[in-house]
Protein backbone atom coordinates (compact mmCIF):
# COMPACT_ATOMS: atom_id res chain seq x y z
CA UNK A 1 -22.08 4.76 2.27
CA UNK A 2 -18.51 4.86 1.80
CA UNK A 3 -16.00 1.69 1.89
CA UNK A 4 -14.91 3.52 5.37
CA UNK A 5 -18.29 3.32 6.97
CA UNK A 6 -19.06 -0.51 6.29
CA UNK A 7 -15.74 -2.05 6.84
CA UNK A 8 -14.69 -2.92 3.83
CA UNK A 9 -10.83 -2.17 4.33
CA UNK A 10 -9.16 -3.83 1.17
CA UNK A 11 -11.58 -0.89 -0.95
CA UNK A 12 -10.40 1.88 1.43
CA UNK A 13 -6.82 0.71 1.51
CA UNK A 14 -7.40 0.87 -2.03
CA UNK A 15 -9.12 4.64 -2.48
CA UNK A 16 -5.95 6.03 -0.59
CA UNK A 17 -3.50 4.45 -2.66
CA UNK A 18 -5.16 6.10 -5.53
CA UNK A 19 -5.30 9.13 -3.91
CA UNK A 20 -1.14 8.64 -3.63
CA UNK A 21 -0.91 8.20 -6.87
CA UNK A 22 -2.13 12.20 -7.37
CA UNK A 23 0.33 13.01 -4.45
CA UNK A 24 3.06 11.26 -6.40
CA UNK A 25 1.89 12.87 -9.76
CA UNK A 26 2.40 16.00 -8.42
CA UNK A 27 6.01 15.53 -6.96
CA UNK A 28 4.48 15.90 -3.10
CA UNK A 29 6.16 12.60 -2.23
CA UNK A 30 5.32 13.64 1.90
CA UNK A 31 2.01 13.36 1.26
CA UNK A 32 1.85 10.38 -0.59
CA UNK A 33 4.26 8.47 1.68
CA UNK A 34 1.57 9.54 4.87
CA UNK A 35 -1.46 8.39 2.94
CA UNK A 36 0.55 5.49 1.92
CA UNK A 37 1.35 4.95 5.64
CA UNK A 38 -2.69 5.24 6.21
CA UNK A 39 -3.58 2.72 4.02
CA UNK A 40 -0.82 -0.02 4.73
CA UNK A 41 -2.71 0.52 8.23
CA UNK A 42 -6.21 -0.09 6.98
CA UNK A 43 -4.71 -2.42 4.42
CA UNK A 44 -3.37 -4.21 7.34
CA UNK A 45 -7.57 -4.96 8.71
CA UNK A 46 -8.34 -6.49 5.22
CA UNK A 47 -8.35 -9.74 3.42
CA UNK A 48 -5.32 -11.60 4.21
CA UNK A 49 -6.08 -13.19 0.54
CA UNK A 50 -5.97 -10.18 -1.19
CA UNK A 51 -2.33 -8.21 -2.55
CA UNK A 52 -3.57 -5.12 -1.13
CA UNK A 53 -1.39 -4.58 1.98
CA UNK A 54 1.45 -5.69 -0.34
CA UNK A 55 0.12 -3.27 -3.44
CA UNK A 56 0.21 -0.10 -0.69
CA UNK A 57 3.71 -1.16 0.14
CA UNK A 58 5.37 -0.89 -3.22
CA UNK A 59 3.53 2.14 -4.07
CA UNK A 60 5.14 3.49 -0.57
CA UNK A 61 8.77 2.62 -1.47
CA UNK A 62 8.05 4.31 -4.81
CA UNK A 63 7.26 7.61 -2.52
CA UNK A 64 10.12 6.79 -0.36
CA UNK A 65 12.23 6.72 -2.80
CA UNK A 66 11.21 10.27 -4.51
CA UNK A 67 11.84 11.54 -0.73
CA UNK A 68 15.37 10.53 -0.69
CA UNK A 69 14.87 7.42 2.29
CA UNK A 70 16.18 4.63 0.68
CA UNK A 71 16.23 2.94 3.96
CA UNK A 72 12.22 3.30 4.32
CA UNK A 73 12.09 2.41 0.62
CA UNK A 74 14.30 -0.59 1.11
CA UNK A 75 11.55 -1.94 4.17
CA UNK A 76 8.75 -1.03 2.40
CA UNK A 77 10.06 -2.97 -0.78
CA UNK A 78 10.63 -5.81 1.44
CA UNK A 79 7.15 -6.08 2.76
CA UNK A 80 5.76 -5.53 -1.01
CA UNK A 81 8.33 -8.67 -1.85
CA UNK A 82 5.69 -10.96 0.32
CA UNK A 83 3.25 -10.72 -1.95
CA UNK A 84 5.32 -14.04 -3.52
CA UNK A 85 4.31 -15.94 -0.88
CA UNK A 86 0.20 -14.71 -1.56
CA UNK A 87 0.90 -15.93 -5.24
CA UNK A 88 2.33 -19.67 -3.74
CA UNK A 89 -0.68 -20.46 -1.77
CA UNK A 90 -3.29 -18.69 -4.41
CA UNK A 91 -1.27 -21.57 -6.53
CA UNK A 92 -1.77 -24.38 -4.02
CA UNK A 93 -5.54 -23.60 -3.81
């Protein structure tokens, strides 16, 4: 059963970012920014606790970046920059 099938979002957030990573490897920045988009979605149904959401973000500008859109970069570096505020309550607890 796949991480799809049972709900477990944070682990198929996680599988597309990966597969982004081989997008990005191979200079198809497109691609990767559109899984990237996919998975900030799905990241976006998983553990508030966990960096995930903020991990598909950066990975995102990175793509954004390659395509030329430093605007989308700039917004997706933004949301990636909240993952500070994950790290201040993880310290708290």
């Amino acid at each position: 059963m796949s991480s799809k099938e049972v709900g477990a979002f944070d682990l198929w957030a996680c599988a597309l970012i990966r597969r982004a990573y081989v997008e990005l490897n191979e200079h198809r920045c497109q691609r990767a920014a559109d899984v990237l988009a996919a998975a900030r979605r799905v990241a976006s149904r998983g553990d508030p606790g966990l960096a995930t959401r903020y991990w598909a973000a950066a990975v995102q500008a990175e793509a954004f970046a390659g395509l030329g859109d430093f605007d989308a970069c700039e917004e997706a570096l933004d949301e990636a920059d909240k993952v500070v505020g994950l790290l201040r309550l993880l310290r708290k607890a």
